[in-house]
N, C-alpha and C. Protein backbone atom coordinates (compact mmCIF):
# COMPACT_ATOMS: atom_id res chain seq x y z
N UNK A 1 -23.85 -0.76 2.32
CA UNK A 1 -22.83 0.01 3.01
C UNK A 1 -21.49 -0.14 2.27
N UNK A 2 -20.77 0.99 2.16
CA UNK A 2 -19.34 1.25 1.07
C UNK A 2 -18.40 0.81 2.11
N UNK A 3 -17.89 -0.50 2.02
CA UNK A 3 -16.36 -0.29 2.90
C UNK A 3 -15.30 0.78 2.62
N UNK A 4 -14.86 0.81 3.45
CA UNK A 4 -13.58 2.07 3.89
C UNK A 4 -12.37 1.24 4.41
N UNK A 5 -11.42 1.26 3.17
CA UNK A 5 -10.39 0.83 3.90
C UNK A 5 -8.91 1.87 3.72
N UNK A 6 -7.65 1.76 4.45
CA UNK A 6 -6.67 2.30 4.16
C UNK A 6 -5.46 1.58 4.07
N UNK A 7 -4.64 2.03 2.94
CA UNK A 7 -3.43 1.20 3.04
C UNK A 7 -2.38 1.24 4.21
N UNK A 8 -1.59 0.28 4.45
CA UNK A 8 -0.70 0.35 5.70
C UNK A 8 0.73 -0.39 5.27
N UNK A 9 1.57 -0.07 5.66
CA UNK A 9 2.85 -0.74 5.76
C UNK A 9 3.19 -1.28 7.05
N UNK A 10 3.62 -2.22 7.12
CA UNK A 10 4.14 -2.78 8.33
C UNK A 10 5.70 -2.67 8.30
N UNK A 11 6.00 -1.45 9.44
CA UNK A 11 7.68 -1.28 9.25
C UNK A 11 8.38 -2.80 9.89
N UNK A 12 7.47 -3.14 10.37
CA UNK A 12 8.25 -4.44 11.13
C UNK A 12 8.58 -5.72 10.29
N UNK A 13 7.62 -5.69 8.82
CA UNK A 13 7.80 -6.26 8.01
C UNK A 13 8.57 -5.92 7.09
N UNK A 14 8.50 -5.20 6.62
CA UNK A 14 9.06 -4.58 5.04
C UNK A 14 10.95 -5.13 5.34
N UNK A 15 11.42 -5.56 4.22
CA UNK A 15 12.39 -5.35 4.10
C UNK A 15 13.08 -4.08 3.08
N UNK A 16 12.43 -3.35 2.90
CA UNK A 16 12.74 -2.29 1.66
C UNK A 16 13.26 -3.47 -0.14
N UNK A 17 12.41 -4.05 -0.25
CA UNK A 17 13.05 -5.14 -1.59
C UNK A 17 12.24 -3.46 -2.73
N UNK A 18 11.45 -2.86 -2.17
CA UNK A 18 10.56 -2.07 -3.18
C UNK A 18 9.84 -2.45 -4.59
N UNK A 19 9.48 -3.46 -4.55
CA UNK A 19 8.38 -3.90 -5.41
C UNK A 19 7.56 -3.31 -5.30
N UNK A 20 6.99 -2.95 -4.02
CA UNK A 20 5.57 -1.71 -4.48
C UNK A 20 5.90 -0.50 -5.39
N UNK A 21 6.79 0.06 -5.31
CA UNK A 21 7.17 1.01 -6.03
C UNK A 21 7.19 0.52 -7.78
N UNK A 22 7.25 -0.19 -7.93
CA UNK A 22 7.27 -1.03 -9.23
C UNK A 22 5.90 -0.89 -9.61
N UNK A 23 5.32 -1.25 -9.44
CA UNK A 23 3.52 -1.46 -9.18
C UNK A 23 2.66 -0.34 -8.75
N UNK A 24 3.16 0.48 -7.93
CA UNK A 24 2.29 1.70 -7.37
C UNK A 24 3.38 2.95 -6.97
N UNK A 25 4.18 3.23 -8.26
CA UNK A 25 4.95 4.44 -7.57
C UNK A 25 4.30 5.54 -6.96
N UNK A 26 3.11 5.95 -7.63
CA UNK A 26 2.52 7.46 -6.63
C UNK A 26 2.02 7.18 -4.99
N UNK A 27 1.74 6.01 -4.91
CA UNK A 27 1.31 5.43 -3.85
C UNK A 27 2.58 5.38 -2.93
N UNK A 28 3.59 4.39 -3.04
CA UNK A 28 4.71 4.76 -2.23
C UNK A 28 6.26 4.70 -2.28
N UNK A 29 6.58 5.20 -1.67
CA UNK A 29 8.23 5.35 -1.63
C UNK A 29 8.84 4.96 -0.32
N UNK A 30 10.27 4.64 -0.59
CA UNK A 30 11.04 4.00 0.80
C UNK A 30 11.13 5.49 1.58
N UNK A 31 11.26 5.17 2.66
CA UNK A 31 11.70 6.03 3.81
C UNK A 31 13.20 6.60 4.09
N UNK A 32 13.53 7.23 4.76
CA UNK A 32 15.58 7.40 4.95
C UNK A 32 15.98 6.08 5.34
N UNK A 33 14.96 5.08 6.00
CA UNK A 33 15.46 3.57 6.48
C UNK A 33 15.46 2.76 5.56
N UNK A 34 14.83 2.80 4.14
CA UNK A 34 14.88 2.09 3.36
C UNK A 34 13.40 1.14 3.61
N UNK A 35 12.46 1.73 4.13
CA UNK A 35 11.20 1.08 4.25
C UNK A 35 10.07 1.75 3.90
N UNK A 36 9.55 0.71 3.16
CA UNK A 36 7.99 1.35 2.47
C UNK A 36 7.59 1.99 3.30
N UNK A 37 6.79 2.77 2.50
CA UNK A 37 5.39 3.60 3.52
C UNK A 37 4.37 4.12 2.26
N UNK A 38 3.51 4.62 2.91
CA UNK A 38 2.59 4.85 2.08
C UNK A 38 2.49 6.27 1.85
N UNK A 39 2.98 6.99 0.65
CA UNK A 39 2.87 8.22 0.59
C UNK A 39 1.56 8.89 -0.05
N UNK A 40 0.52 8.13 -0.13
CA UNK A 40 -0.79 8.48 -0.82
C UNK A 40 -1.67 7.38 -0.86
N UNK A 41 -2.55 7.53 -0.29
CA UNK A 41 -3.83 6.92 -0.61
C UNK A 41 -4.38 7.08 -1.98
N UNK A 42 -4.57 5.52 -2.21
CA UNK A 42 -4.90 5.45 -4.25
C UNK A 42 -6.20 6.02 -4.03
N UNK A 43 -6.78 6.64 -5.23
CA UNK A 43 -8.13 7.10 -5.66
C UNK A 43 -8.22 5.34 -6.50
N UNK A 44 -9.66 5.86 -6.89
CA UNK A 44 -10.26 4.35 -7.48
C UNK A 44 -9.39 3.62 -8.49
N UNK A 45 -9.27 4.56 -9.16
CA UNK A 45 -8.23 3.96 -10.60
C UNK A 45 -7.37 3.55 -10.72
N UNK A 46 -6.76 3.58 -9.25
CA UNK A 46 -5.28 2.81 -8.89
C UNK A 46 -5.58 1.45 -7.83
N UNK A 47 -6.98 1.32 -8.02
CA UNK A 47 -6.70 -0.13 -7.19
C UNK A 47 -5.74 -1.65 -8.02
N UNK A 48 -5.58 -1.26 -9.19
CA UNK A 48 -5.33 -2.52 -9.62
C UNK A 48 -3.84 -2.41 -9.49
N UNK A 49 -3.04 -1.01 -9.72
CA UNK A 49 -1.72 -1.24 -9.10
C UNK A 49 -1.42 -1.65 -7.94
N UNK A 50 -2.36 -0.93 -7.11
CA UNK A 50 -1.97 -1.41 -5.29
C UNK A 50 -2.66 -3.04 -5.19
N UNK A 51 -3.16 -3.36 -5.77
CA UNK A 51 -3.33 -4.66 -5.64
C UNK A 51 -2.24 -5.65 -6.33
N UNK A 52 -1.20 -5.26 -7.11
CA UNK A 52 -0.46 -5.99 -7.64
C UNK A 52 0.70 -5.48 -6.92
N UNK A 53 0.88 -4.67 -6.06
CA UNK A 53 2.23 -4.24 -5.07
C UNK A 53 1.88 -4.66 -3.92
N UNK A 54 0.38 -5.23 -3.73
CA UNK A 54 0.54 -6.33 -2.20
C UNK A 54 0.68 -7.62 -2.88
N UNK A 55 0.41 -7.51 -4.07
CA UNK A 55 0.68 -9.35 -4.19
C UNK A 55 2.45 -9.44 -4.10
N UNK A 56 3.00 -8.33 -4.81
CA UNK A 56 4.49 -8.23 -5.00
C UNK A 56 5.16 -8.59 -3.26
N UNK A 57 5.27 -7.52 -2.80
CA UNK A 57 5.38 -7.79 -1.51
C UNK A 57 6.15 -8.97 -0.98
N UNK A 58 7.22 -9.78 -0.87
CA UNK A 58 8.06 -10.78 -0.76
C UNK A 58 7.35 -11.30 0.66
N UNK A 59 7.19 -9.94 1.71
CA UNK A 59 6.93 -10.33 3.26
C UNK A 59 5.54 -9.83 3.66
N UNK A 60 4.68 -9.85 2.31
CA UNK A 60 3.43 -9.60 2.84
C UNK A 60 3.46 -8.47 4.00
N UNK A 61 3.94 -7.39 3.92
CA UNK A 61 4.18 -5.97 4.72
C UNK A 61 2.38 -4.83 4.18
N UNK A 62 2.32 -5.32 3.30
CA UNK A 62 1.60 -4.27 2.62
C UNK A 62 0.19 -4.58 2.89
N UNK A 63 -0.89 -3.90 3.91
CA UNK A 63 -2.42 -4.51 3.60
C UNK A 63 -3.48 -3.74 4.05
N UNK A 64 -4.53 -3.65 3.81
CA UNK A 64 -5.66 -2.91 3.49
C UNK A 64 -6.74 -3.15 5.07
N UNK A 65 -6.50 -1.81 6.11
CA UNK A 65 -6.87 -1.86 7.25
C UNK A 65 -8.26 -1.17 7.15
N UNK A 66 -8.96 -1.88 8.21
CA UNK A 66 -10.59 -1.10 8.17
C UNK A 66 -9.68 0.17 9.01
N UNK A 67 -10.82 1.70 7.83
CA UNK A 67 -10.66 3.03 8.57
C UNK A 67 -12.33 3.53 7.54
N UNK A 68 -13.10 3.82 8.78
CA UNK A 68 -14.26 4.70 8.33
C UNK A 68 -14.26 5.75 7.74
N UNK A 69 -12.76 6.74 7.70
CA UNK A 69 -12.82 7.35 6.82
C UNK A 69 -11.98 7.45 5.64
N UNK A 70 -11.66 6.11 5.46
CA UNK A 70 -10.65 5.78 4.09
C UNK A 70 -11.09 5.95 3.03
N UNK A 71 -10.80 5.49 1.62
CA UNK A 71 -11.25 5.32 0.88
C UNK A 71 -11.94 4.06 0.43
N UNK A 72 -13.10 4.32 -0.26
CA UNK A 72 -14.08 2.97 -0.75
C UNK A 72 -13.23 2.20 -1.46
N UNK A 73 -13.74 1.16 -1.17
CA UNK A 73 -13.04 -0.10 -2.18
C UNK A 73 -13.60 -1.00 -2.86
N UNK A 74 -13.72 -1.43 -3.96
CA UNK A 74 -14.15 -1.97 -5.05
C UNK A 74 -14.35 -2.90 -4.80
């Protein structure tokens, strides 16, 4: 069975420092509040950026929620 997961931001976490953006710009951008979000779900070839913009992450905001119809993950 293929897990399905989706990326998530936690607005309650994020301080907008934007290190993901460093690491996964197509993936995401700050908001008008100055807080991550996720503007795209990576296809396969970008797991290794989004995996180095949750390690970035200062407040651990950034993480990979079960959704059945997400995308597979490696």
């Amino acid at each position: 069975m293929t897990v399905r997961k989706r990326l998530w931001v936690d607005p309650r976490l994020c301080e907008g420092h934007a290190l993901c953006l460093e690491s996964a710009p197509e993936v995401f951008d700050l908001s008008d509040d100055d807080v991550a979000e996720c503007v795209k779900q990576p296809t396969a070839d970008m797991w290794d950026q989004v995996s180095a913009a949750i390690d970035a992450c200062p407040r651990g905001a950034i993480s990979l929620i079960d959704d059945p119809k997400g995308q597979p993950v490696p």
